[in-house]
N, C-alpha and C. Protein backbone atom coordinates (compact mmCIF):
# COMPACT_ATOMS: atom_id res chain seq x y z
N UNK A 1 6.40 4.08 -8.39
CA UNK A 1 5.55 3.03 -8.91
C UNK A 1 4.16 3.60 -9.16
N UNK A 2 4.16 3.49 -10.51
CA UNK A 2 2.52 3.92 -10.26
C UNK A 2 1.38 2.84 -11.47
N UNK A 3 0.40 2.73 -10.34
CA UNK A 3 -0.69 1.75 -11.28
C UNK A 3 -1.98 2.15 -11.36
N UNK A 4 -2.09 1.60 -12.77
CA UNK A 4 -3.07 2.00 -13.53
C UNK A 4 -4.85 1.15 -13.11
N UNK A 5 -5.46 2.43 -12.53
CA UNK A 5 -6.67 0.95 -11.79
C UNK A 5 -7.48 0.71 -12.91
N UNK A 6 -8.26 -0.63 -12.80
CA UNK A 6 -8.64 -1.27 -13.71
C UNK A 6 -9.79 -1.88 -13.22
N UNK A 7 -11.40 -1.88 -13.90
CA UNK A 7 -12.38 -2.49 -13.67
C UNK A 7 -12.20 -3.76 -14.16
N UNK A 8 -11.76 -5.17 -13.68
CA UNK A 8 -12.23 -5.80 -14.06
C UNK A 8 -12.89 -6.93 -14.82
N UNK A 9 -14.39 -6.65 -14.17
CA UNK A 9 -15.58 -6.80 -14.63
C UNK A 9 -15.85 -6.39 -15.85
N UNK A 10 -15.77 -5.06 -16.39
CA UNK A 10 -15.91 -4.30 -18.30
C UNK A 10 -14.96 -4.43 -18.37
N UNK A 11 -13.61 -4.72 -18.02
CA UNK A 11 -12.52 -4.68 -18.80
C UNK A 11 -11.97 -4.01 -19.36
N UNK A 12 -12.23 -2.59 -18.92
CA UNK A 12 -11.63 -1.09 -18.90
C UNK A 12 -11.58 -0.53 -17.75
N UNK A 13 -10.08 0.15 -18.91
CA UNK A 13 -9.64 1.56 -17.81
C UNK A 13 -10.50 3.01 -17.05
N UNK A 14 -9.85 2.61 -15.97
CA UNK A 14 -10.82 4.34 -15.44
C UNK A 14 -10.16 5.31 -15.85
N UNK A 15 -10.17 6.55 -15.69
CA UNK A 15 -8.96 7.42 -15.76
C UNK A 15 -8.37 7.72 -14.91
N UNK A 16 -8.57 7.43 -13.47
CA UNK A 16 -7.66 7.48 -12.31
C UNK A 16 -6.50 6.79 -12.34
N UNK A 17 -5.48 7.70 -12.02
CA UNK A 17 -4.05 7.25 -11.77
C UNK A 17 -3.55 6.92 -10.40
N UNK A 18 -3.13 5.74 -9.64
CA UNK A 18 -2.71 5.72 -8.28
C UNK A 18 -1.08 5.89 -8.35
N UNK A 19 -0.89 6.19 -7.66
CA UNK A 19 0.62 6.71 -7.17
C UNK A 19 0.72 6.28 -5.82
N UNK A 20 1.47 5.18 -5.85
CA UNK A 20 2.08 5.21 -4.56
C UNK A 20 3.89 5.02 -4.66
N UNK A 21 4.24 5.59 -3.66
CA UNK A 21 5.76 5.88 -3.30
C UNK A 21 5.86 5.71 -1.67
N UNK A 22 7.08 5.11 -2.04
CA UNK A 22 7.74 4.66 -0.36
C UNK A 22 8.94 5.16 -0.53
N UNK A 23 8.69 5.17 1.36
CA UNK A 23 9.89 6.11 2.06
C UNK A 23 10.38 5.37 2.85
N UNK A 24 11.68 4.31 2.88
CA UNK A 24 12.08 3.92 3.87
C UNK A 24 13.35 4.98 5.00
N UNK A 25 12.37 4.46 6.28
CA UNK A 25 13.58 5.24 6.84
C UNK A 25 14.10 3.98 8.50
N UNK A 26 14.81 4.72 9.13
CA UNK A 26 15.23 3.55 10.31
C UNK A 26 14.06 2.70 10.81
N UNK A 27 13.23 3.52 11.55
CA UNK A 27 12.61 2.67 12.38
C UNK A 27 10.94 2.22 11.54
N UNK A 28 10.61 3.28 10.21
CA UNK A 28 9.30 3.28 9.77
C UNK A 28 9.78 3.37 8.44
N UNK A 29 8.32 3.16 8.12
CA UNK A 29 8.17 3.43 6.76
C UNK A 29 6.79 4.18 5.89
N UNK A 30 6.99 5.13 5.23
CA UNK A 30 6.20 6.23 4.90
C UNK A 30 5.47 5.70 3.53
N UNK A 31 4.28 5.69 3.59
CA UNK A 31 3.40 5.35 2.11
C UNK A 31 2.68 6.61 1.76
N UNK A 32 2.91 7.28 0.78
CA UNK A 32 2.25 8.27 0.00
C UNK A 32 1.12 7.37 -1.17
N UNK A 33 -0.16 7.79 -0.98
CA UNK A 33 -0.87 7.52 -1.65
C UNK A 33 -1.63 8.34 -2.61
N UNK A 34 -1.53 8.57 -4.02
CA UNK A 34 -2.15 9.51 -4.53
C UNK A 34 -3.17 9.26 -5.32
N UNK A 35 -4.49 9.50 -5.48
CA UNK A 35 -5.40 9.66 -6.53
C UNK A 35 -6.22 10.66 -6.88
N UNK A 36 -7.39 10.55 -7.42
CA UNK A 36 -7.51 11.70 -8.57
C UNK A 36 -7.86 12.99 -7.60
N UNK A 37 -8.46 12.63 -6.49
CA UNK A 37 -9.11 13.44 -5.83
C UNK A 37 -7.91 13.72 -4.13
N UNK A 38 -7.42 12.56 -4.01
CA UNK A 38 -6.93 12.06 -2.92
C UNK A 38 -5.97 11.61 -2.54
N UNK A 39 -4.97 12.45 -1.28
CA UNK A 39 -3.80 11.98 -1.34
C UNK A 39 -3.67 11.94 0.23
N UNK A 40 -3.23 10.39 0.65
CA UNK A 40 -2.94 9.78 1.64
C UNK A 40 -1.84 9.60 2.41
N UNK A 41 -1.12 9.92 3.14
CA UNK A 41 0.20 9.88 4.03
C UNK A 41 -0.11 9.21 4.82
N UNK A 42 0.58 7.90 4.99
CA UNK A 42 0.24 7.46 6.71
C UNK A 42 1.68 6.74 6.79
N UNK A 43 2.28 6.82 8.30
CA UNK A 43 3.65 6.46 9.05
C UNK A 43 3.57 5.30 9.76
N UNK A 44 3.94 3.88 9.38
CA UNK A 44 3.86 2.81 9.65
C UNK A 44 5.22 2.12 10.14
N UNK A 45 5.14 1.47 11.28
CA UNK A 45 6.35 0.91 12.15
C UNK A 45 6.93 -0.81 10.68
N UNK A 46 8.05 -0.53 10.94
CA UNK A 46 8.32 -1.70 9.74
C UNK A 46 8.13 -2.52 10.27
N UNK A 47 7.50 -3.19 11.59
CA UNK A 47 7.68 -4.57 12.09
C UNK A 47 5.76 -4.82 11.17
N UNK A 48 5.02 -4.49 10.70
CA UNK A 48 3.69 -5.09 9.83
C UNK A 48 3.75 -5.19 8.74
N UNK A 49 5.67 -5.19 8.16
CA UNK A 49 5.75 -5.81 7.10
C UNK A 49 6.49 -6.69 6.77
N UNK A 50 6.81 -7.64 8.19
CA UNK A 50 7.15 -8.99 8.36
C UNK A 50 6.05 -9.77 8.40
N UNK A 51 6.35 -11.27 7.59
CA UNK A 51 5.18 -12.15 8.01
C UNK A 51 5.73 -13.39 8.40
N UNK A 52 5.09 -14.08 8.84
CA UNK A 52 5.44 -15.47 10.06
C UNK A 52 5.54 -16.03 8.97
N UNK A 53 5.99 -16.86 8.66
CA UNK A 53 5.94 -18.32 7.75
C UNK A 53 6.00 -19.27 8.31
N UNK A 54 5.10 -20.25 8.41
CA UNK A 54 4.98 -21.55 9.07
C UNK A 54 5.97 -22.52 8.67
N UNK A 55 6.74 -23.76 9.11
CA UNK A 55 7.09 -24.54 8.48
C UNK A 55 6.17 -25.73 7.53
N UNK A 56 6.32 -25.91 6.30
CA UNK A 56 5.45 -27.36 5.59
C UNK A 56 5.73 -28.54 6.22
C-alpha cells in the first residue's frame, strides 16, 4: 500500500512517497514505514488493534 501525502491546505502534492507494508505474523504484527528520508520498523502485539465497541 502506498500513499501519496498531500497538503491539504494548497492543495498539492509533496514529492514524498509513504510506504507502508504489513507483516502479519502469530502473535504480532510488523509495520514498515518508509519515507523520503526515513524508514521505520516497529513490532506491535495484535491485541492494539482490537477496539471495544459499545452497545447503542
Amino acid at each position: 500500500m502506498k500513499i501519496q501525502s498531500q497538503n491539504i491546505n494548497l492543495g498539492t502534492r509533496s514529492s514524498s512517497l509513504l510506504s507502508v507494508r504489513q507483516q502479519r505474523k502469530k502473535d504480532a504484527i510488523t509495520c514498515t514505514i518508509t519515507s523520503t528520508n526515513t524508514t521505520i520498523t516497529e513490532l506491535r502485539p495484535k491485541s492494539i488493534l482490537k477496539t471495544n465497541q459499545s452497545p447503542s
